[in-house]
Protein backbone atom coordinates (compact mmCIF):
# COMPACT_ATOMS: atom_id res chain seq x y z
CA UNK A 1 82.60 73.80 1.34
CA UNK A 2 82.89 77.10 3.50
CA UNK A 3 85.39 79.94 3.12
CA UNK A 4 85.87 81.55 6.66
CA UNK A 5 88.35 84.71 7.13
CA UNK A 6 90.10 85.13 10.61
CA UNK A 7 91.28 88.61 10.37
CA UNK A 8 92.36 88.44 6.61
CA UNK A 9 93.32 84.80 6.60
CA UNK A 10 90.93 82.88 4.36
CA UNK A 11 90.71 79.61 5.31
CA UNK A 12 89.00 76.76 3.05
CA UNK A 13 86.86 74.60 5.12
CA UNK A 14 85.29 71.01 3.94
CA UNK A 15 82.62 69.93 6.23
CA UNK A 16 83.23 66.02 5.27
CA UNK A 17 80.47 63.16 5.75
CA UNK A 18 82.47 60.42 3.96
CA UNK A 19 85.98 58.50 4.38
CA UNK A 20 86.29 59.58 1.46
CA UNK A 21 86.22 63.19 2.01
CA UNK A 22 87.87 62.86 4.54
CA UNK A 23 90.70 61.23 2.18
CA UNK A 24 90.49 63.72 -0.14
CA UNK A 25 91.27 66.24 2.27
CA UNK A 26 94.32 64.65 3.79
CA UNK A 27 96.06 64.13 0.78
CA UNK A 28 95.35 67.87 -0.33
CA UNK A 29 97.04 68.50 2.96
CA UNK A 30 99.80 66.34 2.52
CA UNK A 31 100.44 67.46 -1.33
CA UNK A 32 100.60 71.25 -0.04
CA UNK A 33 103.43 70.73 2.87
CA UNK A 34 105.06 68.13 0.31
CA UNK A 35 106.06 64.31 0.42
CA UNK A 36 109.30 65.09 1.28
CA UNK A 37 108.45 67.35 3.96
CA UNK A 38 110.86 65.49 6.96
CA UNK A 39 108.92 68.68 9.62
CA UNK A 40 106.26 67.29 11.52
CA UNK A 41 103.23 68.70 10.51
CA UNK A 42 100.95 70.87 13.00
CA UNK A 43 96.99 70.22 13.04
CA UNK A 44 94.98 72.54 15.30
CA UNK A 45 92.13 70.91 16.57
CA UNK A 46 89.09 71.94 18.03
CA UNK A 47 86.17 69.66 19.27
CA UNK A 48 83.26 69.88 21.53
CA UNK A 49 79.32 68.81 22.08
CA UNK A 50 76.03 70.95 21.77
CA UNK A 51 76.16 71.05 25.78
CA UNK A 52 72.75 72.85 26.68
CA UNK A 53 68.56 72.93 26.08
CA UNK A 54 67.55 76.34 25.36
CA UNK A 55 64.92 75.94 23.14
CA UNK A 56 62.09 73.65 21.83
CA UNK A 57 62.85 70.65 24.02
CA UNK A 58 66.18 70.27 21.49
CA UNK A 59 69.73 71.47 21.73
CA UNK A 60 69.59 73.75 19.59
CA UNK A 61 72.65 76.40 21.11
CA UNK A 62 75.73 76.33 21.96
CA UNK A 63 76.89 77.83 24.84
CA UNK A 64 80.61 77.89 24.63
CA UNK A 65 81.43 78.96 28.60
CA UNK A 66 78.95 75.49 29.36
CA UNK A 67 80.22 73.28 25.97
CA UNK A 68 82.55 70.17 26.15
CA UNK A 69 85.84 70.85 24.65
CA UNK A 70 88.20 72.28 27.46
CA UNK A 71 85.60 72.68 29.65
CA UNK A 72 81.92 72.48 31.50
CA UNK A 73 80.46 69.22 31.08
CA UNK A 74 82.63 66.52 30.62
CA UNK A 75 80.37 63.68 30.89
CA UNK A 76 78.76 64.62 27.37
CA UNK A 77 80.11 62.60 24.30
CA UNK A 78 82.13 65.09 22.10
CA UNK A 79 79.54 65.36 18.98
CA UNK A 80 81.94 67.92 15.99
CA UNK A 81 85.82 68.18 15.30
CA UNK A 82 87.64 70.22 13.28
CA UNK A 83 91.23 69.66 12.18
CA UNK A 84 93.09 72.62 10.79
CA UNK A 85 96.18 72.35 9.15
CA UNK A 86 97.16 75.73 7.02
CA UNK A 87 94.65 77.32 5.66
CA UNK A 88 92.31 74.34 5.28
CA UNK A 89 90.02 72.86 7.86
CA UNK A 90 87.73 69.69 8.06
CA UNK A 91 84.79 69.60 10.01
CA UNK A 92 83.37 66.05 11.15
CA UNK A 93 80.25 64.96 13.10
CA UNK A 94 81.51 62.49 14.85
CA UNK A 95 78.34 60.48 16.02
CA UNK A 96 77.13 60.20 12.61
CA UNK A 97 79.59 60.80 9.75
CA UNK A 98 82.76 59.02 8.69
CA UNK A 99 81.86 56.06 10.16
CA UNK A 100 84.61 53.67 9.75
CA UNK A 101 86.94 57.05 10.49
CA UNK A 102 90.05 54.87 9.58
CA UNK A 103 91.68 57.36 7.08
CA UNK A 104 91.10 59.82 9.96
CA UNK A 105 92.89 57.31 12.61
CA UNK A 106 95.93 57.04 10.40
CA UNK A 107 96.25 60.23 10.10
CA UNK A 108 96.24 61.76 13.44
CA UNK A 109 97.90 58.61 14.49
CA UNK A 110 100.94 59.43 12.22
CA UNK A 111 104.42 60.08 13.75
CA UNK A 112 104.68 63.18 11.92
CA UNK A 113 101.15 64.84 12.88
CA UNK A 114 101.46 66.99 16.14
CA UNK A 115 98.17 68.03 17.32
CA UNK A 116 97.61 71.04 18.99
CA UNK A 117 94.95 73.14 20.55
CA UNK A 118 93.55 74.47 24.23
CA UNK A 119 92.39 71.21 26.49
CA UNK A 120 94.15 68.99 24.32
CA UNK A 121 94.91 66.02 26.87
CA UNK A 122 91.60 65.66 27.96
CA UNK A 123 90.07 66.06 24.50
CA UNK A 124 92.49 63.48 23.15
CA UNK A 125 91.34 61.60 26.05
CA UNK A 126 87.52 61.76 24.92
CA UNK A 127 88.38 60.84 21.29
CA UNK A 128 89.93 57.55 22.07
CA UNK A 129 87.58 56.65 24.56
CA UNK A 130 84.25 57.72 22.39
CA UNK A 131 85.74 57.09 18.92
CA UNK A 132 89.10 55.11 19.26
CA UNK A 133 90.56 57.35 18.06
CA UNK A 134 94.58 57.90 19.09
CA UNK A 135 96.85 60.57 19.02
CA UNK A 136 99.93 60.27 20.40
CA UNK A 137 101.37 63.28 19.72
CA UNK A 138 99.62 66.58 21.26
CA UNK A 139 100.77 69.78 22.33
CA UNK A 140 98.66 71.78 25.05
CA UNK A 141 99.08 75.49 23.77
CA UNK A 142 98.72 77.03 27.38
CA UNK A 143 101.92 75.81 28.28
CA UNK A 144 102.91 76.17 24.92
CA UNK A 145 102.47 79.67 25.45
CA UNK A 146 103.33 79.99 29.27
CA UNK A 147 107.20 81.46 28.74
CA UNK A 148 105.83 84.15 26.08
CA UNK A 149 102.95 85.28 28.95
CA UNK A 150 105.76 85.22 31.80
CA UNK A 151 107.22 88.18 29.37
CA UNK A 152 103.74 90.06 28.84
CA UNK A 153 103.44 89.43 33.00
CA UNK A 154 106.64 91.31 33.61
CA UNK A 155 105.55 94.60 31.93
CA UNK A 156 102.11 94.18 33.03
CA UNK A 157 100.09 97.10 35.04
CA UNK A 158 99.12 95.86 38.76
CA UNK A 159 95.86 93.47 38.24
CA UNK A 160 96.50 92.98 34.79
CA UNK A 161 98.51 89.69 34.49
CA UNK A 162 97.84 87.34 32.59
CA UNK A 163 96.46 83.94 33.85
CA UNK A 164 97.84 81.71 30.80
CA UNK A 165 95.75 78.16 32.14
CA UNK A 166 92.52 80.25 32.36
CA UNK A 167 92.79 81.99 28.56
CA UNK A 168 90.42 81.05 25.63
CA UNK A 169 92.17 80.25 22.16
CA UNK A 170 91.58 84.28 21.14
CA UNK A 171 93.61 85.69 24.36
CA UNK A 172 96.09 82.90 23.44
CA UNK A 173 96.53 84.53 20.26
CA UNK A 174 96.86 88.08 20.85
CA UNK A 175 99.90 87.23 23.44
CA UNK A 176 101.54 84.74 20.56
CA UNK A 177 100.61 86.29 17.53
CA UNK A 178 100.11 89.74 18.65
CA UNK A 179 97.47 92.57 18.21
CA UNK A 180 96.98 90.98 14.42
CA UNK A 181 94.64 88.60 16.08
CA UNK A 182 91.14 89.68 16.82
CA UNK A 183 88.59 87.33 18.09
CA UNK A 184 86.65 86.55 20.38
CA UNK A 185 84.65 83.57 21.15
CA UNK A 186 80.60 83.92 20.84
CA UNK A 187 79.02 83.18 24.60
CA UNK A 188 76.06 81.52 22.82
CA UNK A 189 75.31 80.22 18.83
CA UNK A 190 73.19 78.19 17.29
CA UNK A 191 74.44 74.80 16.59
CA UNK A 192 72.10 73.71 13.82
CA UNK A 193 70.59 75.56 10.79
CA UNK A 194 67.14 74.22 11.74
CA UNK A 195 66.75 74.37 15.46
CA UNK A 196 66.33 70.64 15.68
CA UNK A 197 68.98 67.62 16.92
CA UNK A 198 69.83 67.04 12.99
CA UNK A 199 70.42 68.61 10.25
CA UNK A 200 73.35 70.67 9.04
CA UNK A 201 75.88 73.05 11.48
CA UNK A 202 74.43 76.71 11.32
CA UNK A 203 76.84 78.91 9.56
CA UNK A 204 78.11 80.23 13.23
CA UNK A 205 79.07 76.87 14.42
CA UNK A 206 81.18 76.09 11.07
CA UNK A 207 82.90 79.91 11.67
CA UNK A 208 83.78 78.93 15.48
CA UNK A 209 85.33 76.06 14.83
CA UNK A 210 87.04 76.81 12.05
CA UNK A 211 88.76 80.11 13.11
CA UNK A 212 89.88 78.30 16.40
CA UNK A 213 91.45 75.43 14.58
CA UNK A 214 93.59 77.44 12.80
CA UNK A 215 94.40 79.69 15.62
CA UNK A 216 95.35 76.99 17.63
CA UNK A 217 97.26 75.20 14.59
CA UNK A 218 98.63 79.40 13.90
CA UNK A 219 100.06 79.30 17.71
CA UNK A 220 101.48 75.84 17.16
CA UNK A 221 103.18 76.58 14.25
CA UNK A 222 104.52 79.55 15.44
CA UNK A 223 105.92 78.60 19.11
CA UNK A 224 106.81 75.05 18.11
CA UNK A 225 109.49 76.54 15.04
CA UNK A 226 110.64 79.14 17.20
């Protein structure tokens, strides 16, 4: 369990190895927005591979401009995920943990669960082809935020507009949530502790995906009820 703070949101996050962690999450989830809750329910999601060699003969970094999830190498299997709904987040390895992933399935698969997040339709893509896992319900937060940018374009300086398909989850923010939001992507982490291909997420990795699950599950949230 990992507490990571996005500006001075704290959000809980459960890095889950088990169905039934993954269980246990869901239905802390679904006890916090309620039963009776007849709102759809907005999960940011985040997911990507370890993309690149850089040192040792493993892949031990992460280069974010070269990773899977909206972009660069498409061809990789997507290897983490992390679903962020609130202030709570799950992180999965997908090649190795959760392996029967049906809890996950029915919940992602539910007609009340909107997913959300930057490269959505090709990452849902990648998670029903490499997991079978379906969503059928996604929103793609760049045109999600598209008629909030057109404002920011018309009071832009000359050079200075904004090009909405090309922003990363932390420009996304600022022109949604405002100047409240303040981060910015890493170019290059490690993705394990250890330097090797196993072992746990380095403490980097687990703060990456976490804070851009909930932004994109934040942006959701707030363009989807307005």
């Amino acid at each position: 369990m990992y507490t990571v703070t996005v500006g001075e949101e704290p959000i809980v996050t459960l890095w889950a190895w088990t169905d039934k962690e993954v269980k246990e999450f869901i239905n802390q989830v679904r006890r916090i927005h309620g039963k009776r809750n007849t709102q759809d329910l907005i999960v940011g999601l985040w997911a990507d591979h370890s993309g690149n060699n850089y040192s040792c003969g493993w892949n031990c970094f992460y280069d974010s401009k070269k990773g899977g999830g909206g972009g660069g190498d498409g061809s990789r299997p997507l290897e983490a995920m992390a679903l962020c709904a609130g202030h709570h987040c799950l992180l999965i390895e997908l090649r190795t943990a959760c392996k029967e992933k049906k809890v996950l399935r029915d919940f992602l698969h539910h007609r009340k669960t909107v997913v959300v997040g930057v490269g959505i339709d090709r990452l849902a893509k990648k998670l029903e082809e490499e997991n079978e896992i379906l969503i059928p319900k996604t929103v793609e937060l760049r045109r999600l935020a598209a008629a909030q940018a057109e404002q920011v374009k018309d009071g832009a300086e000359p050079g200075k507009v904004l090009k909405v398909e090309k922003c990363s989850i932390g420009e996304l923010g600022r022109v949604v949530l405002g100047e409240e939001v303040e981060y910015v992507r890493p170019t290059k982490i490690r993705w394990r502790e250890n330097q090797t291909y196993w072992g746990p997420f380095s403490d980097d990795l687990v703060k990456c995906s976490t804070a851009e699950a909930f932004l994109a599950a934040r942006i959701g949230a707030n363009r989807l009820s307005s």
